[in-house]
N, C-alpha and C. Protein backbone atom coordinates (compact mmCIF):
# COMPACT_ATOMS: atom_id res chain seq x y z
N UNK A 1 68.96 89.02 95.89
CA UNK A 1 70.29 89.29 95.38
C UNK A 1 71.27 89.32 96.55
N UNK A 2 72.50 89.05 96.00
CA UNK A 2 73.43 89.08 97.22
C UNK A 2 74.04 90.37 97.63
N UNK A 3 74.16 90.72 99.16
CA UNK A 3 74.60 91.93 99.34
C UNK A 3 75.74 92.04 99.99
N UNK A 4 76.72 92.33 100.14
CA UNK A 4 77.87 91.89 101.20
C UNK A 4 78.71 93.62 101.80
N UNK A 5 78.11 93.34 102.77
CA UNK A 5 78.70 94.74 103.13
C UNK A 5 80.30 94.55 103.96
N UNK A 6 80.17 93.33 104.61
CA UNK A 6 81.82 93.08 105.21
C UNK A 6 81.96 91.69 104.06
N UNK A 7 83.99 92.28 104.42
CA UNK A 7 84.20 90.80 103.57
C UNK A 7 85.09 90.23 104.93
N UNK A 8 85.48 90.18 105.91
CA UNK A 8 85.01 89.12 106.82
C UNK A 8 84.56 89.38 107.84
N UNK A 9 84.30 88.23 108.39
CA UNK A 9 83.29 87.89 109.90
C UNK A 9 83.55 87.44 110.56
N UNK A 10 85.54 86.75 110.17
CA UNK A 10 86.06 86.15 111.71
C UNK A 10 85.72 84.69 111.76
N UNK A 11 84.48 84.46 111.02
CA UNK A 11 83.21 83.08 111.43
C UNK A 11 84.43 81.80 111.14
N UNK A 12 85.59 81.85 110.49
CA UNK A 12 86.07 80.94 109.83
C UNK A 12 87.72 81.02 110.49
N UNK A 13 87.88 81.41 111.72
CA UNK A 13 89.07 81.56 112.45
C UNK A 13 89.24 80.65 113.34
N UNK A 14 87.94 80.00 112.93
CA UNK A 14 88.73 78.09 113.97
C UNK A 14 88.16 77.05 113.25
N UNK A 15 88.54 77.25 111.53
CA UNK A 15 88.44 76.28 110.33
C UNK A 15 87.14 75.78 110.26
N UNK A 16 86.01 76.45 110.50
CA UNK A 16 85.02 76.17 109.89
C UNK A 16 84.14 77.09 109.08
N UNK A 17 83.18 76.87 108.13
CA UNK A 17 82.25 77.93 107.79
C UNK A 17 81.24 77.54 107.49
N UNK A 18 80.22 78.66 107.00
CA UNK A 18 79.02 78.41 106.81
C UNK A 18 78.32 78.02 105.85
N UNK A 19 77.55 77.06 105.40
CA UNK A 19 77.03 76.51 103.95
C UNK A 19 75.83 77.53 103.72
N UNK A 20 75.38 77.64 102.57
CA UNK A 20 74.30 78.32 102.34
C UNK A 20 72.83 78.06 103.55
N UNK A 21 72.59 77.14 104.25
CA UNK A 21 71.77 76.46 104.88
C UNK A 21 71.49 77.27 106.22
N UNK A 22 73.17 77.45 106.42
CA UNK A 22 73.35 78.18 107.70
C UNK A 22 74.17 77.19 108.66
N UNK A 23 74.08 75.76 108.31
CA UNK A 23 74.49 74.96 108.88
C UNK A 23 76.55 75.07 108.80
N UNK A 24 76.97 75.46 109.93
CA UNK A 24 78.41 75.23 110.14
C UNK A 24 78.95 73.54 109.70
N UNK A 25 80.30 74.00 109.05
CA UNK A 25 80.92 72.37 108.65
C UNK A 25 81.86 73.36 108.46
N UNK A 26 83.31 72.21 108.99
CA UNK A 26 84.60 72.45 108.75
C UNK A 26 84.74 72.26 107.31
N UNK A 27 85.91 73.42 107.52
CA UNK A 27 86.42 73.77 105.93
C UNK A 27 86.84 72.94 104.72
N UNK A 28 87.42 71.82 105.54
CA UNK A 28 87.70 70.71 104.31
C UNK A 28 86.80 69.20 104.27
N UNK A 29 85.85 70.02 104.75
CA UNK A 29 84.19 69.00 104.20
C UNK A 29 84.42 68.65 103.55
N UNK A 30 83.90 67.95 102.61
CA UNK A 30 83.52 67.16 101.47
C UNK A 30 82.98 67.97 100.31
N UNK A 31 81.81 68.61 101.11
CA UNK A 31 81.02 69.79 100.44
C UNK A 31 81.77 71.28 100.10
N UNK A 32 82.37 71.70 101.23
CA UNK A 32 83.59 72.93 100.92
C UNK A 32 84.89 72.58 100.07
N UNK A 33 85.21 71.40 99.58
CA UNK A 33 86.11 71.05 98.86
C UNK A 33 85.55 71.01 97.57
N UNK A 34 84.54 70.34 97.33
CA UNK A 34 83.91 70.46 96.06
C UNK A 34 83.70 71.60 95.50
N UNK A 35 82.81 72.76 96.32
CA UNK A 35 82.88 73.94 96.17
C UNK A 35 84.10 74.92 95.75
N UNK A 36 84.77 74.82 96.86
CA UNK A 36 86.10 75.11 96.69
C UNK A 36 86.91 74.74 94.86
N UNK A 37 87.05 73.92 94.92
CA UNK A 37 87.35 73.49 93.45
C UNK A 37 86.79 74.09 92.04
N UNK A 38 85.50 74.17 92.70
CA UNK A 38 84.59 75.17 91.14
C UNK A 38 84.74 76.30 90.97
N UNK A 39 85.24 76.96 92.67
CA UNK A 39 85.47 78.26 92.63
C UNK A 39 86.86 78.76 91.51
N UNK A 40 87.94 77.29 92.06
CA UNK A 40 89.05 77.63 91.81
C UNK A 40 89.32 77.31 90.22
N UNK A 41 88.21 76.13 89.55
CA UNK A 41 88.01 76.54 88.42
C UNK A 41 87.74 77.10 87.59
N UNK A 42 86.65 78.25 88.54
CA UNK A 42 86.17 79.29 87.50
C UNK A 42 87.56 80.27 87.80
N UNK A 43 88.36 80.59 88.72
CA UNK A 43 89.21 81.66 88.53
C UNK A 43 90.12 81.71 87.72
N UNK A 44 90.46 80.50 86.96
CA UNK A 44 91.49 80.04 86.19
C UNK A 44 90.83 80.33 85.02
N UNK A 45 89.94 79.62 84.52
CA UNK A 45 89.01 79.97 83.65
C UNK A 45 88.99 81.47 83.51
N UNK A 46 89.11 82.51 84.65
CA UNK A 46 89.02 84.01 84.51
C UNK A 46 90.35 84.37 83.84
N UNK A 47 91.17 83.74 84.46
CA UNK A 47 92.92 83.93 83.88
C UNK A 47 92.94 83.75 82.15
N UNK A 48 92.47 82.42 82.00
CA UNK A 48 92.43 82.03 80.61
C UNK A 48 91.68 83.22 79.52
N UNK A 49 90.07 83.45 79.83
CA UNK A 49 89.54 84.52 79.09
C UNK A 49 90.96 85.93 78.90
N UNK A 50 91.29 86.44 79.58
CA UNK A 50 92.56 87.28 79.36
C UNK A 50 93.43 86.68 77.86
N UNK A 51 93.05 85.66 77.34
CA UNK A 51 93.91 85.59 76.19
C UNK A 51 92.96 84.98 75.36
N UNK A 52 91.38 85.30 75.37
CA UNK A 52 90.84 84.33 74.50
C UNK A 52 89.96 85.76 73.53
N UNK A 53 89.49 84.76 71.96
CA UNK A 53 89.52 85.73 70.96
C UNK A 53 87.95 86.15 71.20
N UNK A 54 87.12 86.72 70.52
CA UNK A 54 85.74 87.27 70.38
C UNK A 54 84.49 86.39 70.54
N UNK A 55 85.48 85.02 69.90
CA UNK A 55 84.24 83.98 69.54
C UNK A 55 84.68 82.81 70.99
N UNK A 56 85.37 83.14 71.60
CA UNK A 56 85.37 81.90 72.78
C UNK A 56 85.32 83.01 74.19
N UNK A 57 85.66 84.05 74.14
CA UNK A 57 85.36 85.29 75.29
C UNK A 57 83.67 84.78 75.97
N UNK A 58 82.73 84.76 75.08
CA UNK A 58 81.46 84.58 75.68
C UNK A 58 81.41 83.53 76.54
N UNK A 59 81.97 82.49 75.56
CA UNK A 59 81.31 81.13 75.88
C UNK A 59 82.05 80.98 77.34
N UNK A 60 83.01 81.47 77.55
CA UNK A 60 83.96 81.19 79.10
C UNK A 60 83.31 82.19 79.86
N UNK A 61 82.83 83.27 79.39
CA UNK A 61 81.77 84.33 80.30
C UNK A 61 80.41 83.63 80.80
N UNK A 62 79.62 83.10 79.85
CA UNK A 62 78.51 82.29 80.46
C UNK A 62 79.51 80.88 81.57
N UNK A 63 79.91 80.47 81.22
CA UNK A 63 80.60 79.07 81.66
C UNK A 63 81.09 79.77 82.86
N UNK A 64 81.43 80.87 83.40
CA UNK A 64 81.62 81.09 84.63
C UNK A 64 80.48 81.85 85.43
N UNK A 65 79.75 82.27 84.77
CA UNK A 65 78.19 82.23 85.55
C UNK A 65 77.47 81.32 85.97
N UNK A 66 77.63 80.04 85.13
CA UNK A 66 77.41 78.46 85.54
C UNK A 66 77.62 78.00 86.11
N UNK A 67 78.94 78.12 86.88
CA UNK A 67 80.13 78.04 88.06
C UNK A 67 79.42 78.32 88.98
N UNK A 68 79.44 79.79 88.71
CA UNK A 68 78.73 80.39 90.26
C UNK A 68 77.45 79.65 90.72
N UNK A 69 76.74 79.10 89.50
CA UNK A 69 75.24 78.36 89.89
C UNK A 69 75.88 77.27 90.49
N UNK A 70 76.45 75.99 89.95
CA UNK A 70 77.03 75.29 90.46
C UNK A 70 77.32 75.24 91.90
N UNK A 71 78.52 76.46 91.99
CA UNK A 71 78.87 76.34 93.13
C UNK A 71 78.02 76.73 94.27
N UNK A 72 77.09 77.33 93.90
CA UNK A 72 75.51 77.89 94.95
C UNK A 72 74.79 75.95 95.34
N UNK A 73 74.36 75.60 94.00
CA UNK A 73 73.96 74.27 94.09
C UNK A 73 74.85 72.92 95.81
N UNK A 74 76.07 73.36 95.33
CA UNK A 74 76.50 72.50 96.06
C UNK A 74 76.74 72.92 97.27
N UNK A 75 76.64 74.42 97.19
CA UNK A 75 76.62 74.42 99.19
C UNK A 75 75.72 74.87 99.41
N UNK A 76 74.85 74.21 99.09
CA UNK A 76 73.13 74.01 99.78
C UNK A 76 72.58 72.61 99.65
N UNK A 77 72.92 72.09 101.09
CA UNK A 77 72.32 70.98 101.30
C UNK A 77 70.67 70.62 100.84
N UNK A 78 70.07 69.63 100.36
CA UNK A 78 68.85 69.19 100.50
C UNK A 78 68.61 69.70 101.81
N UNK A 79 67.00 70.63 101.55
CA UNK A 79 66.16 70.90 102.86
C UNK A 79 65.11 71.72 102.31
N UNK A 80 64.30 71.95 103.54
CA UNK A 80 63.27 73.24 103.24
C UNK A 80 63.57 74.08 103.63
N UNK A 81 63.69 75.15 102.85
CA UNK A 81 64.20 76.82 102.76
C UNK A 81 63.05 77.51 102.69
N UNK A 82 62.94 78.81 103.20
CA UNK A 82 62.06 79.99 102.67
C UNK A 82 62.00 80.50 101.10
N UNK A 83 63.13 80.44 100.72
CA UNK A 83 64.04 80.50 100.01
C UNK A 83 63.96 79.40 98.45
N UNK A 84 63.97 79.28 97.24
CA UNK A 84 64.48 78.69 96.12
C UNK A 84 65.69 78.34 96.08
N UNK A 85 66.24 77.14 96.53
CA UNK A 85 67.70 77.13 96.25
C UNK A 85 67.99 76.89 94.92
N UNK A 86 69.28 77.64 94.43
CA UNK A 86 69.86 77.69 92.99
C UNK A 86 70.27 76.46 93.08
N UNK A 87 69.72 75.39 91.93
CA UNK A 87 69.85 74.09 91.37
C UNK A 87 70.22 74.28 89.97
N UNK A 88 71.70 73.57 89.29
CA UNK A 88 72.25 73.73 88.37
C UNK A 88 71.28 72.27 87.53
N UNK A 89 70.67 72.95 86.12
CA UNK A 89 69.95 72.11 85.34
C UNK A 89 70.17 71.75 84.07
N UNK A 90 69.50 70.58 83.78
CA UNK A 90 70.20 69.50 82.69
C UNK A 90 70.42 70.73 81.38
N UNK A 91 69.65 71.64 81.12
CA UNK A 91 69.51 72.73 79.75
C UNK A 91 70.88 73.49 80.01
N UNK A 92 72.09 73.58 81.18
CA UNK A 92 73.00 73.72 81.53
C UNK A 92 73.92 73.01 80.78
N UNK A 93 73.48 71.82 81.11
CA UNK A 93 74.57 70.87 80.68
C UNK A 93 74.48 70.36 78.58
N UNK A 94 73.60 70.45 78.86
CA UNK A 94 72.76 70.52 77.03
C UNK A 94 73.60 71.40 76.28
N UNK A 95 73.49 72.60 76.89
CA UNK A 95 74.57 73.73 76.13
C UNK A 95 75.74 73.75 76.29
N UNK A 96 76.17 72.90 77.07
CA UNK A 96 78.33 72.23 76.80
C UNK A 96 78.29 71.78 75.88
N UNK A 97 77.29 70.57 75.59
CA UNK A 97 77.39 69.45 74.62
C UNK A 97 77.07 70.29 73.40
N UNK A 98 76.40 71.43 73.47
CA UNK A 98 76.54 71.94 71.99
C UNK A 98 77.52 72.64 71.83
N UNK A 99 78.29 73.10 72.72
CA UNK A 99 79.23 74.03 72.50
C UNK A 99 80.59 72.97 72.15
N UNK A 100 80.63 71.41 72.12
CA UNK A 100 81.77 71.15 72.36
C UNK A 100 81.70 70.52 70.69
N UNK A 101 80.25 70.21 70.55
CA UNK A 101 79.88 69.50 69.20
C UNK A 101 80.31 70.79 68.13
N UNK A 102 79.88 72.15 68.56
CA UNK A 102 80.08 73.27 67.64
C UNK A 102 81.79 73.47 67.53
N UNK A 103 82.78 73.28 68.18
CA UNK A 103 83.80 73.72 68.37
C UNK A 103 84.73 72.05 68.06
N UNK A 104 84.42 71.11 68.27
CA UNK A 104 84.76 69.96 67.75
C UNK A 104 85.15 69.86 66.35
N UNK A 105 84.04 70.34 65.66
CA UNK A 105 83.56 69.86 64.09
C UNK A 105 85.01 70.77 63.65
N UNK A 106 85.44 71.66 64.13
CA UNK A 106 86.21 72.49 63.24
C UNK A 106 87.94 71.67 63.53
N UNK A 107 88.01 71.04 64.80
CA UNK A 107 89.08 70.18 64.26
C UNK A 107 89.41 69.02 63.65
N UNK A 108 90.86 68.91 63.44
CA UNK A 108 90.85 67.62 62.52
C UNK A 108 90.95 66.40 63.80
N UNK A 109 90.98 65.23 63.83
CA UNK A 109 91.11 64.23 64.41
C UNK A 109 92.06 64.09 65.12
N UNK A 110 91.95 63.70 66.44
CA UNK A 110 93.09 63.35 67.49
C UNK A 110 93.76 61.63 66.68
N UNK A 111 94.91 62.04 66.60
CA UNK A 111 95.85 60.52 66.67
C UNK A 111 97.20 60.70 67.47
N UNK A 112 97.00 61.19 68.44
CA UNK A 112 97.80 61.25 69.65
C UNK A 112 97.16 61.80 71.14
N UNK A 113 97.58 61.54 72.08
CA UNK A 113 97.15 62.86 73.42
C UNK A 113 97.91 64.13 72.97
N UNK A 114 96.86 64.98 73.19
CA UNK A 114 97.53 66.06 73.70
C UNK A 114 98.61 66.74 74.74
N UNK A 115 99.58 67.21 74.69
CA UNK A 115 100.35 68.12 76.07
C UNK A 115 99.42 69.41 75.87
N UNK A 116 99.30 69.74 77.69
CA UNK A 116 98.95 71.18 77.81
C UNK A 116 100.01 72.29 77.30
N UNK A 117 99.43 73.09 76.61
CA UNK A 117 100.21 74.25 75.81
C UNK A 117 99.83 74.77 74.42
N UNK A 118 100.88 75.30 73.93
CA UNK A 118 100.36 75.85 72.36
C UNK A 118 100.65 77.18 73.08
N UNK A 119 99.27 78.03 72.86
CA UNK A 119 99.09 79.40 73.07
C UNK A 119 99.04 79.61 74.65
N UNK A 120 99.10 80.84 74.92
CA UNK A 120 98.74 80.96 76.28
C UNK A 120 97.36 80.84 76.88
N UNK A 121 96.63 81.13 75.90
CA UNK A 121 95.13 80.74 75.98
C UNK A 121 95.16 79.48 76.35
N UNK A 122 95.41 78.15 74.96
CA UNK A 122 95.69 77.06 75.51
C UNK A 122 95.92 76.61 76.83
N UNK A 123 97.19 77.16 76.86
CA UNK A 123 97.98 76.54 78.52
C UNK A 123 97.17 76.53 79.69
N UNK A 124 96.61 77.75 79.72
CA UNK A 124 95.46 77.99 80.97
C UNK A 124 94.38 77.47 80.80
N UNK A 125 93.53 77.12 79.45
CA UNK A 125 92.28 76.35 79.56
C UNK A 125 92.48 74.72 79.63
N UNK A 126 93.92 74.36 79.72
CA UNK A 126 93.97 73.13 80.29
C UNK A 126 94.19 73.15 81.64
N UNK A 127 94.76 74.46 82.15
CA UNK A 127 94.92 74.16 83.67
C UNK A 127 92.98 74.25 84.55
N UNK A 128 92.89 75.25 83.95
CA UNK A 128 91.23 75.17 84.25
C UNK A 128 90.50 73.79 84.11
N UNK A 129 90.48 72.74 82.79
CA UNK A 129 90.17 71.70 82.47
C UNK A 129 90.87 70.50 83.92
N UNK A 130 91.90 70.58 84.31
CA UNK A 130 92.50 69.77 85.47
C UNK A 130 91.94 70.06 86.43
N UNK A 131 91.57 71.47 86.68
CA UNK A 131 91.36 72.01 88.12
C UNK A 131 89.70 71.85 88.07
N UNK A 132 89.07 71.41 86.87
CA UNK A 132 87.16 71.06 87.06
C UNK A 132 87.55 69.65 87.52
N UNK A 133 88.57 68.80 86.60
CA UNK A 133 88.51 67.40 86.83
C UNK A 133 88.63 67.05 88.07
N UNK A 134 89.79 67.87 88.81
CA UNK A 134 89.66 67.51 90.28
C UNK A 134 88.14 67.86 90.94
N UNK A 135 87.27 68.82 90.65
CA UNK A 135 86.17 69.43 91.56
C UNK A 135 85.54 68.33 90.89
N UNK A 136 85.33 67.66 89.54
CA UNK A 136 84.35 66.16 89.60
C UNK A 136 84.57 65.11 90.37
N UNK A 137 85.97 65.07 90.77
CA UNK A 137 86.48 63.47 91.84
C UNK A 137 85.69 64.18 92.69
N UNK A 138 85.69 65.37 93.50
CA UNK A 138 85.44 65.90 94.58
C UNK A 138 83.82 65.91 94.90
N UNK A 139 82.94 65.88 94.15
CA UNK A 139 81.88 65.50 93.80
C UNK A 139 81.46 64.54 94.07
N UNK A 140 82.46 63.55 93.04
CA UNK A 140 81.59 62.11 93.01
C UNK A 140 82.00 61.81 94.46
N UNK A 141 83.32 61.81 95.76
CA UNK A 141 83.60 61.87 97.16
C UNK A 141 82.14 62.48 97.82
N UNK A 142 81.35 63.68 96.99
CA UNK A 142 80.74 63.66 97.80
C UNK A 142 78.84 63.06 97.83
N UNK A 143 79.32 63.04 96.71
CA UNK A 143 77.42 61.89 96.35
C UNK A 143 77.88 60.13 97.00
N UNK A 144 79.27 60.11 97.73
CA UNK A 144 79.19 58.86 98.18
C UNK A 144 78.64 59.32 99.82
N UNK A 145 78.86 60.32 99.75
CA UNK A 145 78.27 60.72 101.52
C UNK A 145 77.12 61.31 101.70
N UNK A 146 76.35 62.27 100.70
CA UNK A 146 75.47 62.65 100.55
C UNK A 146 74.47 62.58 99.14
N UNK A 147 73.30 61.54 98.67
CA UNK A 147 73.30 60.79 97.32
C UNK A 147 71.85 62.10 97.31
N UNK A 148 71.82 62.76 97.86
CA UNK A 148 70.64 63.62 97.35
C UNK A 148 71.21 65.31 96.52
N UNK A 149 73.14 64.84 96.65
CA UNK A 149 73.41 65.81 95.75
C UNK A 149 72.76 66.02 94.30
N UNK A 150 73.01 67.01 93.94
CA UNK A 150 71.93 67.07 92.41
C UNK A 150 73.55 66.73 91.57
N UNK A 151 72.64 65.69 90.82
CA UNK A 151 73.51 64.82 89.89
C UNK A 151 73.92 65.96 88.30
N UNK A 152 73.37 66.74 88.20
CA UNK A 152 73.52 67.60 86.90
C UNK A 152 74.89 68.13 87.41
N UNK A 153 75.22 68.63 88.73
CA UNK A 153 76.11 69.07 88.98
C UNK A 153 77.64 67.66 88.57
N UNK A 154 77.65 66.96 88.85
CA UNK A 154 78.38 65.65 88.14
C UNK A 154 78.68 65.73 86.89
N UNK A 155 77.26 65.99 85.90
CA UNK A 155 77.36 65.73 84.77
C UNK A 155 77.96 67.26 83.76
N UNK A 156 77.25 68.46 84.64
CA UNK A 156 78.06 69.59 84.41
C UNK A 156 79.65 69.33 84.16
N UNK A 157 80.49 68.95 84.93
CA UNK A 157 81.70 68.95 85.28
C UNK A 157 82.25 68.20 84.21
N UNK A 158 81.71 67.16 83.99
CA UNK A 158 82.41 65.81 83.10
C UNK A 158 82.69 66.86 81.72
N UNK A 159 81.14 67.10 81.32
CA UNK A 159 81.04 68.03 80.14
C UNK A 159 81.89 69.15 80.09
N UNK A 160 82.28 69.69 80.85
CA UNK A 160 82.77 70.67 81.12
C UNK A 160 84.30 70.80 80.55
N UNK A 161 84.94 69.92 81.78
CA UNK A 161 86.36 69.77 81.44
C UNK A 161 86.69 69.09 79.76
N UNK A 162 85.70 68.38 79.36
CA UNK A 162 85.95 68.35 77.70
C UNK A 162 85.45 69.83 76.92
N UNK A 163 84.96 70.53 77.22
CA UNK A 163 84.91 71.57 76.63
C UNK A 163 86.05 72.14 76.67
N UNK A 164 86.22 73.00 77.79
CA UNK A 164 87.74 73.38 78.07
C UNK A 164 88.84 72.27 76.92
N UNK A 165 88.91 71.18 77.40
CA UNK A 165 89.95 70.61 75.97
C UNK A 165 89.62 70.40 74.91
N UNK A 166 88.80 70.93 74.53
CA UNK A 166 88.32 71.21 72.44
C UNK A 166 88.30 72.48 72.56
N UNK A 167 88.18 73.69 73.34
CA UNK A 167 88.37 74.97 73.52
C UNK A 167 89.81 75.52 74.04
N UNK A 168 90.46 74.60 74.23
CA UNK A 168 92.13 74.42 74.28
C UNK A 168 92.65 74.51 73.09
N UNK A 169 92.23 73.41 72.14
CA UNK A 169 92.47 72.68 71.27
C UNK A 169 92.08 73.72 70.11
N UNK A 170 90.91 74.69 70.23
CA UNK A 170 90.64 75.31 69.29
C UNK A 170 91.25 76.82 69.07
N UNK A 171 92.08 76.56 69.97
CA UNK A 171 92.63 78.23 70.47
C UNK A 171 94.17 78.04 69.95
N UNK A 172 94.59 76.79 69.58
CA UNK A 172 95.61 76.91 68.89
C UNK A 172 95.57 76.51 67.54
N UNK A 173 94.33 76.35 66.74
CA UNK A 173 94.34 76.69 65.37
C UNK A 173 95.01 77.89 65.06
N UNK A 174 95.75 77.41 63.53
CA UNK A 174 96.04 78.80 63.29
C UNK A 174 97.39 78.88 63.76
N UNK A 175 97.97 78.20 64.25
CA UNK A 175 99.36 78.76 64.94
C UNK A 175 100.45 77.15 64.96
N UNK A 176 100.88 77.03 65.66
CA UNK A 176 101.82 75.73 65.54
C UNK A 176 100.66 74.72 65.72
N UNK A 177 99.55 74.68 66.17
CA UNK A 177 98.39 73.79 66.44
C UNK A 177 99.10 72.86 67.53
N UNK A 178 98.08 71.56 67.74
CA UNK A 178 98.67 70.80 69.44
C UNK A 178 99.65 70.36 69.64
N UNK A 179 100.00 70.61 70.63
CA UNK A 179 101.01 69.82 71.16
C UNK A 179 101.00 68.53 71.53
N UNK A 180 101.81 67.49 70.67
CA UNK A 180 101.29 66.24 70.93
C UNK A 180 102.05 65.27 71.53
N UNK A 181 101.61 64.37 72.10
CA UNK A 181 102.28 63.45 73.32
C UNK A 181 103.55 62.30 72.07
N UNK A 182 104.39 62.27 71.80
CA UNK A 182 105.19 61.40 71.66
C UNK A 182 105.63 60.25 72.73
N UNK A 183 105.19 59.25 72.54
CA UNK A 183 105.52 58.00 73.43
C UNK A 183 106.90 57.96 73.50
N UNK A 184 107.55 58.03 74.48
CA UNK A 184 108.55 57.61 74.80
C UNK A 184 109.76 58.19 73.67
N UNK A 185 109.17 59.15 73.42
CA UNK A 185 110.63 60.10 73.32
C UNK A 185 111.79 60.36 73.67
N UNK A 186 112.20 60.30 74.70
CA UNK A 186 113.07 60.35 75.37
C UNK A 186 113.59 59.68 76.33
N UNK A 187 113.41 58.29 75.64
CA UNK A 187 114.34 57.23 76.53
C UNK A 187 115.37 57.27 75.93
């Protein structure tokens, strides 16, 4: 278990830090950016739960425990450890796809894009949904430099950020419902 008795160490006062490995890399690695991004998705994701109802509270509670696996996954390089490194797995990603199939069925059909908004719930589980999409570019940047990243972590993300937008989408049932993209409205 993790124990943290200081919260800093200074270690990162000439832009670098430490990966789970032990191995030092500057801060805007490839690998600390990716990371970085899941972190910053799950915090948004924390913002969003603040307005979400009984039946989507959980599902963003597990989904940010997933995060944390995730983000363990990716700053731990391939190697031999003493240690089990936390590897995010496909039964991970299995349970988006049911959660998006379960939460899907209850809307009616897209015949437009969506705008981020509606509820405040809404608003924030699309900013969360943008802020995974960026940590998947950031990803796939980094399985072009390192291909022994674990690929579930990829497929996590994809799944992901469509959850977040049918869990957007489902948070404004009930109320003015989506906000929808009009083409060229306002020329």
């Amino acid at each position: 278990m993790v124990e943290l008795t200081r919260i800093y160490t200074k270690g990162g006062d000439k832009g670098q830090t430490s990966l789970s490995s032990g191995q030092r890399v500057a801060k805007d690695d490839a690998r600390v950016c990716a990371y970085g991004s899941v972190d910053e998705t799950n915090s948004m994701l924390g913002v969003a739960r603040l307005y979400l109802d009984s039946h989507l509270d959980p599902v963003a509670g597990r989904i940010q425990n997933d995060l944390f696996d995730l983000g363990a996954d990716l700053a731990t390089p391939d190697g031999d450890y003493e240690w089990e490194p936390i590897r995010l797995a496909a039964s991970q990603v299995d349970w988006l796809e049911r959660q998006i199939d379960d939460l899907n069925s209850e809307l009616s059909p897209l015949k437009s894009f969506v705008l981020p908004g509606g509820t405040p719930a809404s608003a924030h589980l699309h900013v969360a949904r943008t802020i995974a999409r960026r940590a998947e570019r950031e990803v796939v940047a980094l399985l072009r430099q390192d291909e022994s990243v674990n690929r579930e972590c990829l497929r996590y993300l994809n799944r992901l950020s469509d959850l977040l937008f049918v869990m957007a989408r489902h948070v404004n049932l009930g109320t003015a419902g989506d906000v929808l993209w009009e083409p060229q409205k306002n020329r």
